[in-house]
C-alpha atoms as a PDB file:
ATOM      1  CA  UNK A   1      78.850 114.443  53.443  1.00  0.00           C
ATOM      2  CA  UNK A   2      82.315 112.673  53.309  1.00  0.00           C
ATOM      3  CA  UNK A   3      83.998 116.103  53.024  1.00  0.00           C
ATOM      4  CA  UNK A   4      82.044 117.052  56.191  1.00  0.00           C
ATOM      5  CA  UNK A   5      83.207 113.908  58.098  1.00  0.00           C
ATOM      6  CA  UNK A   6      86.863 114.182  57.432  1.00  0.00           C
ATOM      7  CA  UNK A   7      86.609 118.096  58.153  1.00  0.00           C
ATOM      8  CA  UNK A   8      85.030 116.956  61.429  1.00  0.00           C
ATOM      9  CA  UNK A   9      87.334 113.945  62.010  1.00  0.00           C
ATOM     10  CA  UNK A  10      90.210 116.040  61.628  1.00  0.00           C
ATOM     11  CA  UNK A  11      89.192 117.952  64.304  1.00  0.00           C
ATOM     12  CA  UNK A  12      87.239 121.161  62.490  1.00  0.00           C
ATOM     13  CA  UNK A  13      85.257 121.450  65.209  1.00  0.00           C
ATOM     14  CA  UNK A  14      86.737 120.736  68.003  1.00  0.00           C
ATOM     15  CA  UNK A  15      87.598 117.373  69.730  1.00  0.00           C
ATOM     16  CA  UNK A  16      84.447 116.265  71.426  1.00  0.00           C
ATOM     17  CA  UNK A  17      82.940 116.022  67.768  1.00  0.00           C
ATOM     18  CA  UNK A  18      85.834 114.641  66.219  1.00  0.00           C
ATOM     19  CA  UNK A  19      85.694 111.817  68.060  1.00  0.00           C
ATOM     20  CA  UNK A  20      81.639 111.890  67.494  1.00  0.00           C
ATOM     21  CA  UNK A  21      82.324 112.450  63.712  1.00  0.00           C
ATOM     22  CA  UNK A  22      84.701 109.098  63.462  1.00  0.00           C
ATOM     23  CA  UNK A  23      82.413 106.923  64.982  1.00  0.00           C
ATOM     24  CA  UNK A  24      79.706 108.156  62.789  1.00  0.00           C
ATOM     25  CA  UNK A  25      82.181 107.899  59.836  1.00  0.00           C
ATOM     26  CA  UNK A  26      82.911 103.954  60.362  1.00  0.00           C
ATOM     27  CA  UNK A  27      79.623 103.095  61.020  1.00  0.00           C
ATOM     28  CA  UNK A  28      78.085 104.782  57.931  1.00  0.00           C
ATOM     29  CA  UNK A  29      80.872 103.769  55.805  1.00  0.00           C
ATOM     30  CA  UNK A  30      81.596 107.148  54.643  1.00  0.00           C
ATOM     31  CA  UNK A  31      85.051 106.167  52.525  1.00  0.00           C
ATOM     32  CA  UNK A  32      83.947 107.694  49.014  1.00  0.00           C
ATOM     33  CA  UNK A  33      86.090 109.802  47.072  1.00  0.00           C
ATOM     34  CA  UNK A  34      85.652 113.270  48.777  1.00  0.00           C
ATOM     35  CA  UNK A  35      86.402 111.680  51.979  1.00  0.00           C
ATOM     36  CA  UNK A  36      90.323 111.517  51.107  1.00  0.00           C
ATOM     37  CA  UNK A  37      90.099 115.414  50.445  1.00  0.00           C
ATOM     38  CA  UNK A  38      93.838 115.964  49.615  1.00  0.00           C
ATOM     39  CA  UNK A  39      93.919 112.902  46.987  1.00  0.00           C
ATOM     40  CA  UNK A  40      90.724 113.796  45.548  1.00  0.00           C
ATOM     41  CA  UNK A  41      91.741 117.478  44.962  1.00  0.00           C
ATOM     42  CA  UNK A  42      95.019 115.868  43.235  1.00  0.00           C
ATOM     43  CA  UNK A  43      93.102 113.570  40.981  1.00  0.00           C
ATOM     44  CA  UNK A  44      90.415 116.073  40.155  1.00  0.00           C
ATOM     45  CA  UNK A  45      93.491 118.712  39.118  1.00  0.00           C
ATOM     46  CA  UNK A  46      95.012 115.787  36.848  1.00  0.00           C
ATOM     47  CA  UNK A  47      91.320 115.248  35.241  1.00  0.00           C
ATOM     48  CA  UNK A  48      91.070 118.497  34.627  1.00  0.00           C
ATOM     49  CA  UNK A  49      94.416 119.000  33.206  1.00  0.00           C
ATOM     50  CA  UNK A  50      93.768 115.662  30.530  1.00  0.00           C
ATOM     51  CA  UNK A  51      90.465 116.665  29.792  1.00  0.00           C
ATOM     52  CA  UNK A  52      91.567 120.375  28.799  1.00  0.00           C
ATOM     53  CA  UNK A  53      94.790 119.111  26.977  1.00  0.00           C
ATOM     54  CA  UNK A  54      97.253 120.353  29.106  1.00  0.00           C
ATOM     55  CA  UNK A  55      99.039 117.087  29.158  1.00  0.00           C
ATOM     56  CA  UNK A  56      99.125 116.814  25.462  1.00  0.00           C
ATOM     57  CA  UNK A  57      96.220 116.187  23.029  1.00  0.00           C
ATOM     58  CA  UNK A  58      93.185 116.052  24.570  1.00  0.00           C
ATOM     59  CA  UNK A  59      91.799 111.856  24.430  1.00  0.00           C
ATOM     60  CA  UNK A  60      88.001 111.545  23.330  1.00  0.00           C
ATOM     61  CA  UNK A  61      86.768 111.279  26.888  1.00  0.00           C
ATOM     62  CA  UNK A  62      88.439 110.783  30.233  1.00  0.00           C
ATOM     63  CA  UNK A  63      86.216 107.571  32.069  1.00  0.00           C
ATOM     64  CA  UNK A  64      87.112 106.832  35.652  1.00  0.00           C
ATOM     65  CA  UNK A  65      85.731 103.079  36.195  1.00  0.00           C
ATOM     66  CA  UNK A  66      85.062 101.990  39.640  1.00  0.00           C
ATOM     67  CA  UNK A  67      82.832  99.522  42.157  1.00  0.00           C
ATOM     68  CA  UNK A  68      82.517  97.870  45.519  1.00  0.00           C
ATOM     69  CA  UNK A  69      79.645 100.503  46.217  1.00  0.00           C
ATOM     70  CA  UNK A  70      76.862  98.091  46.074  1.00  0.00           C
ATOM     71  CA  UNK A  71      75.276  99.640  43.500  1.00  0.00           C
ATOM     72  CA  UNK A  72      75.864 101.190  39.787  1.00  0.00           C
ATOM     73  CA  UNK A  73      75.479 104.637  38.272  1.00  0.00           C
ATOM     74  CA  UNK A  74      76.916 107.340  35.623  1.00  0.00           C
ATOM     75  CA  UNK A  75      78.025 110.815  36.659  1.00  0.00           C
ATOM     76  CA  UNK A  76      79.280 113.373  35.162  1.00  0.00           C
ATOM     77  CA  UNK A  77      81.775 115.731  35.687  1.00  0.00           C
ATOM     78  CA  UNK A  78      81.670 119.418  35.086  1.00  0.00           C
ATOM     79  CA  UNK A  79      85.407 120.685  35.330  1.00  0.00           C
ATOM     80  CA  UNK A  80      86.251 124.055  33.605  1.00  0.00           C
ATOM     81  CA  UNK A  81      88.191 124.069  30.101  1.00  0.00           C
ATOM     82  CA  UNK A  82      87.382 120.454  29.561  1.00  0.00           C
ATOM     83  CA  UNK A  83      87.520 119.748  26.147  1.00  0.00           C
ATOM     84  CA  UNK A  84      85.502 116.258  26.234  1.00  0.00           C
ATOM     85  CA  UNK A  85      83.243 114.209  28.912  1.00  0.00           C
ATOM     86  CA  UNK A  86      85.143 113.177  32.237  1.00  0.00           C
ATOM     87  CA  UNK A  87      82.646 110.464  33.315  1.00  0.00           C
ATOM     88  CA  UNK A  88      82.535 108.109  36.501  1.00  0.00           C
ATOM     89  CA  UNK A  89      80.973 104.540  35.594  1.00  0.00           C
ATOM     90  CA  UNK A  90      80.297 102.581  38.692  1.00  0.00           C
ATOM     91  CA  UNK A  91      79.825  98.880  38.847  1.00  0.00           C
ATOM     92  CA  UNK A  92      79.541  96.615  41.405  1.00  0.00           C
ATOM     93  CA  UNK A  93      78.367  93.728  39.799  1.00  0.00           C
ATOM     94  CA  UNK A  94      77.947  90.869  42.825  1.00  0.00           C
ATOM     95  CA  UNK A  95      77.095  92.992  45.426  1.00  0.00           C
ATOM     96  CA  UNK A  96      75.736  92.647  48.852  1.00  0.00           C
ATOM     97  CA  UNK A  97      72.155  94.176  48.960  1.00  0.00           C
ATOM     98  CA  UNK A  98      71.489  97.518  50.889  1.00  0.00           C
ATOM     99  CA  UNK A  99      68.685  97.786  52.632  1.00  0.00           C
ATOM    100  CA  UNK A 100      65.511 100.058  51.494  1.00  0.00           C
ATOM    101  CA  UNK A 101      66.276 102.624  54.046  1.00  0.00           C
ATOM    102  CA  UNK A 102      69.771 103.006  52.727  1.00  0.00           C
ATOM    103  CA  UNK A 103      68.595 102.532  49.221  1.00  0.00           C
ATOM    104  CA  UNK A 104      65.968 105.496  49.976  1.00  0.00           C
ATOM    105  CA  UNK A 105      68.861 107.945  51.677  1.00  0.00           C
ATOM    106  CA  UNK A 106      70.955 107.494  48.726  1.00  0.00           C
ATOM    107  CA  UNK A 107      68.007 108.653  45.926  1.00  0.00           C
ATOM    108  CA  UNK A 108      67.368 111.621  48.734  1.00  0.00           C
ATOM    109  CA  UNK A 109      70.338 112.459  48.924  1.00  0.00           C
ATOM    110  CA  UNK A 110      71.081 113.235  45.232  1.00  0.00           C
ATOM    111  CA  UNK A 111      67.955 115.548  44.550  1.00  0.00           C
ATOM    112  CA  UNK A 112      69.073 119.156  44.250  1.00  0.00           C
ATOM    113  CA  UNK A 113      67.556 120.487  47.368  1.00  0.00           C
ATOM    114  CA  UNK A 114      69.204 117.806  49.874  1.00  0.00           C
ATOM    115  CA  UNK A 115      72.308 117.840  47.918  1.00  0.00           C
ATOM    116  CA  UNK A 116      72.660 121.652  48.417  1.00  0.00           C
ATOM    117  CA  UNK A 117      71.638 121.084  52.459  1.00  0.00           C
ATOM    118  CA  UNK A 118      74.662 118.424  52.384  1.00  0.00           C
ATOM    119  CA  UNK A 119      77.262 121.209  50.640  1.00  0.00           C
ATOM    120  CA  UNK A 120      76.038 123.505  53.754  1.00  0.00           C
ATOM    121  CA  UNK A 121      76.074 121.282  56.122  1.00  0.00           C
ATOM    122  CA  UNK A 122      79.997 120.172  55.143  1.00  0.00           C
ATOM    123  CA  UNK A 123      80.945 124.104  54.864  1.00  0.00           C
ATOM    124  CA  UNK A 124      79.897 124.627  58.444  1.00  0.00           C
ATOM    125  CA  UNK A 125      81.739 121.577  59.318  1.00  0.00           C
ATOM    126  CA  UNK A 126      85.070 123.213  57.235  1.00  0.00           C
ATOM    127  CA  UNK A 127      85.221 121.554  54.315  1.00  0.00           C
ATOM    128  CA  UNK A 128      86.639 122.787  51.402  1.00  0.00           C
ATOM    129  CA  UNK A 129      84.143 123.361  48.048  1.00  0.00           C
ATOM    130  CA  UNK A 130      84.473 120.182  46.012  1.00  0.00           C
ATOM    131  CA  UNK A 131      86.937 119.657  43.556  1.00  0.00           C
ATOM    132  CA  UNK A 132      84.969 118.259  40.739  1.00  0.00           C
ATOM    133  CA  UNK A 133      81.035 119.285  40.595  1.00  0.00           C
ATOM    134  CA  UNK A 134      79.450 115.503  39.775  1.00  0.00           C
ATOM    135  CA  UNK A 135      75.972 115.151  38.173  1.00  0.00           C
ATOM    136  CA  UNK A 136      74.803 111.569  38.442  1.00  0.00           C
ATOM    137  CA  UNK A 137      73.251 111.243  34.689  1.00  0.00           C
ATOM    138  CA  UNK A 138      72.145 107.557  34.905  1.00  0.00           C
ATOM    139  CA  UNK A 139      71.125 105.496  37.418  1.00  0.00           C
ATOM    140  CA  UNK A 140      71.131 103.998  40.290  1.00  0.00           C
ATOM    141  CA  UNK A 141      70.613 100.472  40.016  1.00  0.00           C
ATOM    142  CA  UNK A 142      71.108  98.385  43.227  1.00  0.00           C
ATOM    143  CA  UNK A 143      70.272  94.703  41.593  1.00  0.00           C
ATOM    144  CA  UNK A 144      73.921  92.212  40.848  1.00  0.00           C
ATOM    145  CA  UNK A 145      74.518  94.081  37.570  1.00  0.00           C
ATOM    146  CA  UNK A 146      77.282  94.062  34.961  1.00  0.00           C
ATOM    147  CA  UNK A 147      78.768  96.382  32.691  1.00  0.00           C
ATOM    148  CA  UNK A 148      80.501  96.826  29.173  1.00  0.00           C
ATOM    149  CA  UNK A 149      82.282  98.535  27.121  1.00  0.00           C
ATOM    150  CA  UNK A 150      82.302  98.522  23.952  1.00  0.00           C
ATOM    151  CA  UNK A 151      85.756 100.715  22.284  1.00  0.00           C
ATOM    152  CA  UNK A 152      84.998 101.750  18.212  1.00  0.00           C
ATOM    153  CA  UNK A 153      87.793 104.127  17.462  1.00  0.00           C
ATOM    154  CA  UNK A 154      87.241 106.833  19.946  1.00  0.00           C
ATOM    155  CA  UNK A 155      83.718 106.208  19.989  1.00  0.00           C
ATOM    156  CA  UNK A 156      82.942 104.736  23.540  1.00  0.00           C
ATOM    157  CA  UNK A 157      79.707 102.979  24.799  1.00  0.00           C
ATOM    158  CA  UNK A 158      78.946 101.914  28.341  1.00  0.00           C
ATOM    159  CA  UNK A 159      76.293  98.660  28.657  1.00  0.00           C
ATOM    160  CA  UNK A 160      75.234  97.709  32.007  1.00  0.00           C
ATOM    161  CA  UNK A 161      72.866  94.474  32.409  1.00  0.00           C
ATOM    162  CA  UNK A 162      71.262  93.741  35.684  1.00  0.00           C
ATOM    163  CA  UNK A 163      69.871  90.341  37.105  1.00  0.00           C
ATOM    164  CA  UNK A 164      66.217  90.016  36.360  1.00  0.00           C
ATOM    165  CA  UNK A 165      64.049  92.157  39.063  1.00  0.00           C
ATOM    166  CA  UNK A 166      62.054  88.566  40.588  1.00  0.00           C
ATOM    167  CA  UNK A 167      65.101  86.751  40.505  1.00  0.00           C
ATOM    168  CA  UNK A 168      64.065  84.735  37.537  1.00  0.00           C
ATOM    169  CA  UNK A 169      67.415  82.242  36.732  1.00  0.00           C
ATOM    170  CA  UNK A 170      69.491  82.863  33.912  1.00  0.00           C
ATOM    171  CA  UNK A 171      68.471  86.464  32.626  1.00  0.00           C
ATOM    172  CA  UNK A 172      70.198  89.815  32.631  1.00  0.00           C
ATOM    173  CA  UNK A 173      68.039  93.030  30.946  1.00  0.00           C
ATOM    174  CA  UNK A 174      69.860  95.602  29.405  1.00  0.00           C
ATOM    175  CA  UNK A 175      69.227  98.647  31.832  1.00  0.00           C
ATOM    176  CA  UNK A 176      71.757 100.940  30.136  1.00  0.00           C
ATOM    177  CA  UNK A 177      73.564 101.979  26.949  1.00  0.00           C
ATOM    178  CA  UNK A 178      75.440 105.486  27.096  1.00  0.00           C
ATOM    179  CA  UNK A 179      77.758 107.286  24.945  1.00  0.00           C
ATOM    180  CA  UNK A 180      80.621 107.943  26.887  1.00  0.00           C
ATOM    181  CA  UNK A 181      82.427 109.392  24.139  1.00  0.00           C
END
């Protein structure tokens, strides 16, 4: 969907829905990675490159760790010639809530058949195929949450505790621990 919106915004389309697709873009918020297409193509090239050991031996797993998305999750990547796990853990640990109907759109949006709608929908609008093909393998959780990880060697675990579902004081429940590694 970002990819769509910056296709759009850049004027894919012509300039009535440019200007459509950039008010649509602030007031969704749509400022994820695949909006940014250029930098995300670079990045996802010098993944892939680590990953495949191209840039010398390749490390036991390539983890991207990131936040201020109200929520938390695992994905991960598929990028040809890897030779370990390029994963994505997300954390935003005090975060403002989202509403339901947001909350809702987001699991919708990552089933298969509304995912492959979206890719349509963005290669109508001119976007480019994606970069890096993400599979979100845990998750999400949208309580205050915080995450670990725990570093054994090359051996790699991700944690993530979240606040206690009715707000009961002075609990966390472990929700999550992954091999990243």
């Amino acid at each position: 969907m970002e990819a769509a919106s910056e296709a759009l915004v850049a004027g894919s389309r012509g300039r009535v829905l440019a200007r459509g697709a950039e008010k649509v873009r602030q007031r969704v918020d749509l400022e994820h990675w695949s909006a940014f297409g250029e930098s995300f193509a670079a990045m996802a090239e010098l993944l892939r490159a680590v990953a495949s050991g191209e840039r010398g031996p390749a490390p036991a797993s390539v983890v991207l760790l990131s936040g201020d998305v109200h929520h938390a999750y695992v994905a991960r990547a598929e990028l040809p010639g890897a030779r370990c796990p390029v994963v994505q853990a997300v954390c935003s640990p005090f975060r403002n809530p989202l509403g339901p109907g947001i909350r809702r759109v987001d699991r919708l949006a990552r089933r298969r058949p509304v995912a492959a709608g979206i890719r349509a929908f963005a290669k109508l609008a001119g976007a480019p195929d994606p970069a890096i093909d993400w599979r979100v393998s845990d998750g999400p959780w949208f309580e205050s949450q915080i995450a670990y990880l725990d570093v054994d060697g090359r051996a790699l675990t991700l944690r993530l505790d979240k606040t206690e579902p009715d707000g009961t004081p002075g609990g966390l429940d472990e929700v999550l621990r992954a091999a990243l590694s």
